[in-house]
N, C-alpha and C. Protein backbone atom coordinates (compact mmCIF):
# COMPACT_ATOMS: atom_id res chain seq x y z
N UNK A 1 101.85 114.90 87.45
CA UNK A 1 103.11 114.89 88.17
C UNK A 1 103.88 116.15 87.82
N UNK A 2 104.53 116.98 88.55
CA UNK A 2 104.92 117.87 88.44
C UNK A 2 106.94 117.79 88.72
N UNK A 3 107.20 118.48 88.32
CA UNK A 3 108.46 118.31 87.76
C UNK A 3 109.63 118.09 89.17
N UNK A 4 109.11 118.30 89.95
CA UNK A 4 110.12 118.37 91.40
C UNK A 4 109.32 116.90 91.58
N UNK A 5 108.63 116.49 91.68
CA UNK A 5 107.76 115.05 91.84
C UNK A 5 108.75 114.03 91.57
N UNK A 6 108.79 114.22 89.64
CA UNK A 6 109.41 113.37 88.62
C UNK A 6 111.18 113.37 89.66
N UNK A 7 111.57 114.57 89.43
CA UNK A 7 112.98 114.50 89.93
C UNK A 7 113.65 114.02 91.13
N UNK A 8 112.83 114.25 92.37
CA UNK A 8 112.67 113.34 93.55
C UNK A 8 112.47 112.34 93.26
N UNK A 9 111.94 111.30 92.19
CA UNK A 9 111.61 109.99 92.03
C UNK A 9 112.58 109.58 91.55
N UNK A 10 113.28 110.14 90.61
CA UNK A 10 114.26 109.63 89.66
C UNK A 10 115.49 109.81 90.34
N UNK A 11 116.19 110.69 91.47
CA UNK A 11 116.80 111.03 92.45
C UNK A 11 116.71 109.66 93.21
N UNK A 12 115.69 109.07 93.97
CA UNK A 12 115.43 108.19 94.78
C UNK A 12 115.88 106.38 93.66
N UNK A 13 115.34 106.93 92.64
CA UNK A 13 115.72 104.97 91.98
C UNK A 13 117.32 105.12 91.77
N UNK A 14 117.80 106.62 91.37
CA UNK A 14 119.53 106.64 90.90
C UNK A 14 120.81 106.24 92.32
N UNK A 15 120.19 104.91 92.65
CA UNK A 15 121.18 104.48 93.36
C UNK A 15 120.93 102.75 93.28
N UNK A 16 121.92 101.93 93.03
CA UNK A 16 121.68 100.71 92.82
C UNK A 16 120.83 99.50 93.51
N UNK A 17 121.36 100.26 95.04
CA UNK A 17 120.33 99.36 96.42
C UNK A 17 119.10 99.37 96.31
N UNK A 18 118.88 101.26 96.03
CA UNK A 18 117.26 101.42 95.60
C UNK A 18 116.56 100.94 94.60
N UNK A 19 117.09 101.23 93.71
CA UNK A 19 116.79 100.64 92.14
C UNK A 19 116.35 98.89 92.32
N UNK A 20 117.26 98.12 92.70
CA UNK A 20 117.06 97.02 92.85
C UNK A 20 116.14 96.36 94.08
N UNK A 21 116.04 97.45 95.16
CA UNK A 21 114.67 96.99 95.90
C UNK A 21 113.73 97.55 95.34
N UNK A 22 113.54 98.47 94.56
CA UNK A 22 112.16 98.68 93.76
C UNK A 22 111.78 97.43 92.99
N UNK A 23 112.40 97.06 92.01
CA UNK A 23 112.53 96.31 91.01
C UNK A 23 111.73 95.24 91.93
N UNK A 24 112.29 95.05 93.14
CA UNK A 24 112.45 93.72 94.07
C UNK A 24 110.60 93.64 94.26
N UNK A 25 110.63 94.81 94.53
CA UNK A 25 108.72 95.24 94.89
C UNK A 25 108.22 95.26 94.07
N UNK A 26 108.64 95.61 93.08
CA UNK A 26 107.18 95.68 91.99
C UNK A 26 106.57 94.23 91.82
N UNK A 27 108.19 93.49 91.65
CA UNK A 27 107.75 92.28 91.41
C UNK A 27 106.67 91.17 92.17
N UNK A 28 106.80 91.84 93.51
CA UNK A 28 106.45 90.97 94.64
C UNK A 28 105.15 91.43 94.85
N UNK A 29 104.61 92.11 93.60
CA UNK A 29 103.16 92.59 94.12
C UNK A 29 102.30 93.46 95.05
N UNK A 30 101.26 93.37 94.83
CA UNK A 30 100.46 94.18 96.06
C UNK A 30 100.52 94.36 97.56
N UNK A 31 101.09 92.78 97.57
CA UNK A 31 100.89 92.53 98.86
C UNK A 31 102.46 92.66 99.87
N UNK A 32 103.69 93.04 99.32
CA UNK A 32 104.47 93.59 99.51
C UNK A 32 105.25 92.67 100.36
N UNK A 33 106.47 93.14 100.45
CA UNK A 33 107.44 92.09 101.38
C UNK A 33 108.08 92.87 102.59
N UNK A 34 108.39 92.32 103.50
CA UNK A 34 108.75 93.08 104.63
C UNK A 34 110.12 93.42 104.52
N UNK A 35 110.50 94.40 105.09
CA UNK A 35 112.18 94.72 105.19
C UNK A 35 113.47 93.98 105.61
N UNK A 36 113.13 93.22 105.97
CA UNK A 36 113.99 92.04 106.42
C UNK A 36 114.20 91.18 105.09
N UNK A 37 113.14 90.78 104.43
CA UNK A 37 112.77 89.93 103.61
C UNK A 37 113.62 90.83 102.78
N UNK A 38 113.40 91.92 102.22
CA UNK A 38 114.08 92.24 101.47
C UNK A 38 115.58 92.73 101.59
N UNK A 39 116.15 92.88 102.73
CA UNK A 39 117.58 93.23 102.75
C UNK A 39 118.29 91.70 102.51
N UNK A 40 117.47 90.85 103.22
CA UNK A 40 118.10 89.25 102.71
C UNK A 40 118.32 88.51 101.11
N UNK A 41 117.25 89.27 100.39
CA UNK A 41 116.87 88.87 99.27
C UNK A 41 117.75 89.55 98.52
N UNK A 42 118.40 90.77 98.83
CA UNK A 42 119.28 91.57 98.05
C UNK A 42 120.64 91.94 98.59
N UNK A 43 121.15 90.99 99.78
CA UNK A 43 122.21 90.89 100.83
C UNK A 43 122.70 92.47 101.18
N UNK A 44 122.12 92.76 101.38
CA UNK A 44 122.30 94.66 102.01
C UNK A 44 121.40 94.24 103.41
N UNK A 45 122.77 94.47 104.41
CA UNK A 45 122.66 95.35 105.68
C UNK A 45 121.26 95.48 105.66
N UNK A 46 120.49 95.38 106.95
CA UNK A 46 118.68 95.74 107.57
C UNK A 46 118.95 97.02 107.38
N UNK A 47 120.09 97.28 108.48
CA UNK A 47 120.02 98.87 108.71
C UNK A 47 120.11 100.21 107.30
N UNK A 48 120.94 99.02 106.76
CA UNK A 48 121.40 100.45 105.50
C UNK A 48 119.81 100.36 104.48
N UNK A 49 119.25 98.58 104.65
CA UNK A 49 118.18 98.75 103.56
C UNK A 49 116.88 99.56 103.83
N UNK A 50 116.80 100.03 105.37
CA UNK A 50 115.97 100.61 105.93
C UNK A 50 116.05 101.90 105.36
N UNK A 51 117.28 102.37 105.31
CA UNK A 51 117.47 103.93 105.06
C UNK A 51 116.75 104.09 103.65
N UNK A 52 117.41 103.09 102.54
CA UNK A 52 117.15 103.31 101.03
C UNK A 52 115.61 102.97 101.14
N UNK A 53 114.89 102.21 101.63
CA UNK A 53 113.41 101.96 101.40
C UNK A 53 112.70 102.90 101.92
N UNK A 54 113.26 104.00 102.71
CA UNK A 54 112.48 105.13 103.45
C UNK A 54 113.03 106.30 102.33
N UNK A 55 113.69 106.26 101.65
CA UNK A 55 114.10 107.52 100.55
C UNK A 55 113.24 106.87 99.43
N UNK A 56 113.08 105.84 99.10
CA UNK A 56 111.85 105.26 98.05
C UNK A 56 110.25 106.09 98.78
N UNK A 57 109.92 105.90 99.66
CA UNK A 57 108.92 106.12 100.39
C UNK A 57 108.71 107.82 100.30
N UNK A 58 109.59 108.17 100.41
CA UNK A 58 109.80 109.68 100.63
C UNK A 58 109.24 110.54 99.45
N UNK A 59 109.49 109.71 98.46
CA UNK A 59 109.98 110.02 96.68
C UNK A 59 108.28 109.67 96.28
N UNK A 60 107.90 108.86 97.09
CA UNK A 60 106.37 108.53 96.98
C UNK A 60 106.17 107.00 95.71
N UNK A 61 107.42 106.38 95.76
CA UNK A 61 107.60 104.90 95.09
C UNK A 61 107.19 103.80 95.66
N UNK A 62 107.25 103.89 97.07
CA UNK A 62 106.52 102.84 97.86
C UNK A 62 105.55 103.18 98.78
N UNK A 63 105.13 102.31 99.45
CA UNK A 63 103.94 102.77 100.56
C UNK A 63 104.41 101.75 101.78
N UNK A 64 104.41 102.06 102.59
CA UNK A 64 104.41 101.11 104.00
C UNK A 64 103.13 100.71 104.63
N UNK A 65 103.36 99.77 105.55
CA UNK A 65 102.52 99.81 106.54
C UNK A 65 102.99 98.69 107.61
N UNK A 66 102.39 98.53 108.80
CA UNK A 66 102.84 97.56 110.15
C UNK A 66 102.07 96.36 110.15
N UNK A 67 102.88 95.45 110.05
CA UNK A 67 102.16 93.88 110.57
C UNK A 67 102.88 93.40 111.84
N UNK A 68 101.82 94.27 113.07
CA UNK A 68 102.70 93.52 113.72
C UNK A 68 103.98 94.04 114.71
N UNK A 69 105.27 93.16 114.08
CA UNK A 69 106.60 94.05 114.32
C UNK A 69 107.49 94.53 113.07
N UNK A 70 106.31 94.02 112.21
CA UNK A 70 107.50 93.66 110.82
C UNK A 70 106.62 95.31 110.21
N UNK A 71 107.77 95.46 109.28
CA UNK A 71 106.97 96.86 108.16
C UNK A 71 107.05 96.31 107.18
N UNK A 72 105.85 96.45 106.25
CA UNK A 72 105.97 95.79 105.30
C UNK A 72 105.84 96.87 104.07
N UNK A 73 106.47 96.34 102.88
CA UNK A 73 106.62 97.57 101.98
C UNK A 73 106.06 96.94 100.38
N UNK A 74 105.52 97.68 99.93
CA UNK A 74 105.25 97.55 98.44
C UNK A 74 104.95 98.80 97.44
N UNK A 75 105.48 98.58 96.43
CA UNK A 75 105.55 99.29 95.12
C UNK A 75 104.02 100.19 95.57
N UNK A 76 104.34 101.53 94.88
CA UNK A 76 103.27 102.38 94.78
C UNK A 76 102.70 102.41 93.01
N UNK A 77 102.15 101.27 92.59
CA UNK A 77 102.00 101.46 91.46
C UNK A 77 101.70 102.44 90.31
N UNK A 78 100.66 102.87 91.25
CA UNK A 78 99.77 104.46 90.62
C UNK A 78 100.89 105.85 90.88
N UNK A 79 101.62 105.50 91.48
CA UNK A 79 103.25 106.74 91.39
C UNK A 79 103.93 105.84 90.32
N UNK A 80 104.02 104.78 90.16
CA UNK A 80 105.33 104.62 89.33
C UNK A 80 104.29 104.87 87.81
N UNK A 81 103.06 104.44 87.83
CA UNK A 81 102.54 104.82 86.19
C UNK A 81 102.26 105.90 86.08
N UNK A 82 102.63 107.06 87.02
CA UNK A 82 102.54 108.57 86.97
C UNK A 82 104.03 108.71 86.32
N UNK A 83 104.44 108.15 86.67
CA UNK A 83 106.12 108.86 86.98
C UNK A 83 106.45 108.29 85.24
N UNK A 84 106.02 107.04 84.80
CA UNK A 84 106.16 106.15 83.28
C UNK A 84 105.30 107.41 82.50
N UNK A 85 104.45 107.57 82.90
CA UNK A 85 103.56 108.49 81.82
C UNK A 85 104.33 109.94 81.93
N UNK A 86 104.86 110.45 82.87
CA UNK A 86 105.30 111.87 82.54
C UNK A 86 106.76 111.97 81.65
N UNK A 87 107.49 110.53 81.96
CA UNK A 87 108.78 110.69 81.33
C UNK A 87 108.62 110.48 79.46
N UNK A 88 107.06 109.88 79.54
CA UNK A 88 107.00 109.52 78.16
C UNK A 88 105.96 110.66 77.26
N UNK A 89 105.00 111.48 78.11
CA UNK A 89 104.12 112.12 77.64
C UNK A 89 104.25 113.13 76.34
N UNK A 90 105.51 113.57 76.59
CA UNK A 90 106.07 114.67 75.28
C UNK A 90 106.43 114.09 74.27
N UNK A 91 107.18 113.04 74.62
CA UNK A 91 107.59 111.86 72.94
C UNK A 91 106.53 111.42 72.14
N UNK A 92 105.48 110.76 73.33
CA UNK A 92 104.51 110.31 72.30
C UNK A 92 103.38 110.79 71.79
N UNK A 93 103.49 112.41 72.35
CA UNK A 93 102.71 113.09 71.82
C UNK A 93 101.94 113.44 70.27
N UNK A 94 101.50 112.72 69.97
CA UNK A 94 101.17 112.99 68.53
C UNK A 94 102.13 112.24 67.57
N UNK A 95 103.17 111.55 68.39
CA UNK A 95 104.21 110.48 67.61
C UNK A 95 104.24 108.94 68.43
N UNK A 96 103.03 108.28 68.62
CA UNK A 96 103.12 107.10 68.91
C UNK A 96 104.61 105.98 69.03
N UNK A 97 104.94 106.59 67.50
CA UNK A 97 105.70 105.37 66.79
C UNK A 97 107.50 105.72 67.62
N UNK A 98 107.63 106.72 68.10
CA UNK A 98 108.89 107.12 68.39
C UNK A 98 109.27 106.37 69.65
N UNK A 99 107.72 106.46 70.49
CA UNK A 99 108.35 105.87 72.07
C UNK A 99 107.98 104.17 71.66
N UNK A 100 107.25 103.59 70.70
CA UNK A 100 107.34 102.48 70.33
C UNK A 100 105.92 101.54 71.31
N UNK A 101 106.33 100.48 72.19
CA UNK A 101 105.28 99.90 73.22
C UNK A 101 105.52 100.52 74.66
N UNK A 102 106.05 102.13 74.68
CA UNK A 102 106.06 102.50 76.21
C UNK A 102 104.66 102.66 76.73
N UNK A 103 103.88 103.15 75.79
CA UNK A 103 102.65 103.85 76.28
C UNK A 103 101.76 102.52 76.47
N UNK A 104 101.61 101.47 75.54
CA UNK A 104 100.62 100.58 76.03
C UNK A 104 101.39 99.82 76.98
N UNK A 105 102.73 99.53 77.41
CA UNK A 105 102.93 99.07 78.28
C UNK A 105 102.99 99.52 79.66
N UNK A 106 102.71 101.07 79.81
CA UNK A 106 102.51 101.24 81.56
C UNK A 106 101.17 101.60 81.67
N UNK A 107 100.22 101.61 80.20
CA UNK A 107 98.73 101.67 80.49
C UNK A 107 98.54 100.33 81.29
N UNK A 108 99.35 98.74 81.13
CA UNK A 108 98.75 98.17 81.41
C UNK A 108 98.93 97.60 82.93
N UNK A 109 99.68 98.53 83.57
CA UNK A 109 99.60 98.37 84.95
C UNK A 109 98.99 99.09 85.47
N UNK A 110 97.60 97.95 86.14
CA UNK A 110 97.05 98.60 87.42
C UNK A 110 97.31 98.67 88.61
N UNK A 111 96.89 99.08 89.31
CA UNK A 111 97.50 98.98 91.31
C UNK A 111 97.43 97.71 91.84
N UNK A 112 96.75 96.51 90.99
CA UNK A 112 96.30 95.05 91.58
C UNK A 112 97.50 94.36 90.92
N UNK A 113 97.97 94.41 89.96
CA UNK A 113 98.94 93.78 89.37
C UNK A 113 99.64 94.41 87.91
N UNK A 114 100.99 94.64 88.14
CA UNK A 114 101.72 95.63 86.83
C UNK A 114 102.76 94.04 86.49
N UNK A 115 102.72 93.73 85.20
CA UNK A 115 103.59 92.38 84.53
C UNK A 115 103.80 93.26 83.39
């Protein structure tokens, strides 16, 4: 990940709507929830949640795709354990003990399921 990558990502979660529909996705797995589903689930406006889930997308945090009429959206796992490993890579460089359980905890998300 390269440093305009990281900053576009971290740009895209530094707003609360976003932040909390990420959060909303990761949780909801692979199989992702549609935009509706999620502006209801987090009482934000379709229209405004549309905007923030397309600046997630942009940032390369989520992935889309069409069912249909509905868009459905889910966590880009393999960007967010890019994005966990670059913010942590220099700390735990040769000092395990400083970043503590960061490193075994975003080793242990794969793209099928991150808990």
């Amino acid at each position: 990940m390269t440093d305009d990558n990281a900053v576009s990502a971290l740009a895209a979660l530094a707003h609360n709507d976003r932040l909390r529909a990420f959060r909303t996705l990761v949780r909801a797995g692979p199989n992702g929830m549609a935009s509706g589903e999620i502006a209801d689930h987090l009482q934000v406006p379709p229209t405004r949640m549309s905007f923030h889930l397309a600046s997630l997308e942009r940032a390369g945090l989520l992935r889309s795709w069409r069912d249909g009429r509905r868009i459905l959206y889910a966590a880009s796992y393999d960007d967010m354990r890019r994005l966990l490993a670059f913010l942590t890579e220099d700390c735990c460089s040769g000092n395990p003990e400083i970043c503590g359980e960061l490193a075994p905890l975003a080793s242990l998300c794969s793209s099928d399921d991150c808990r």
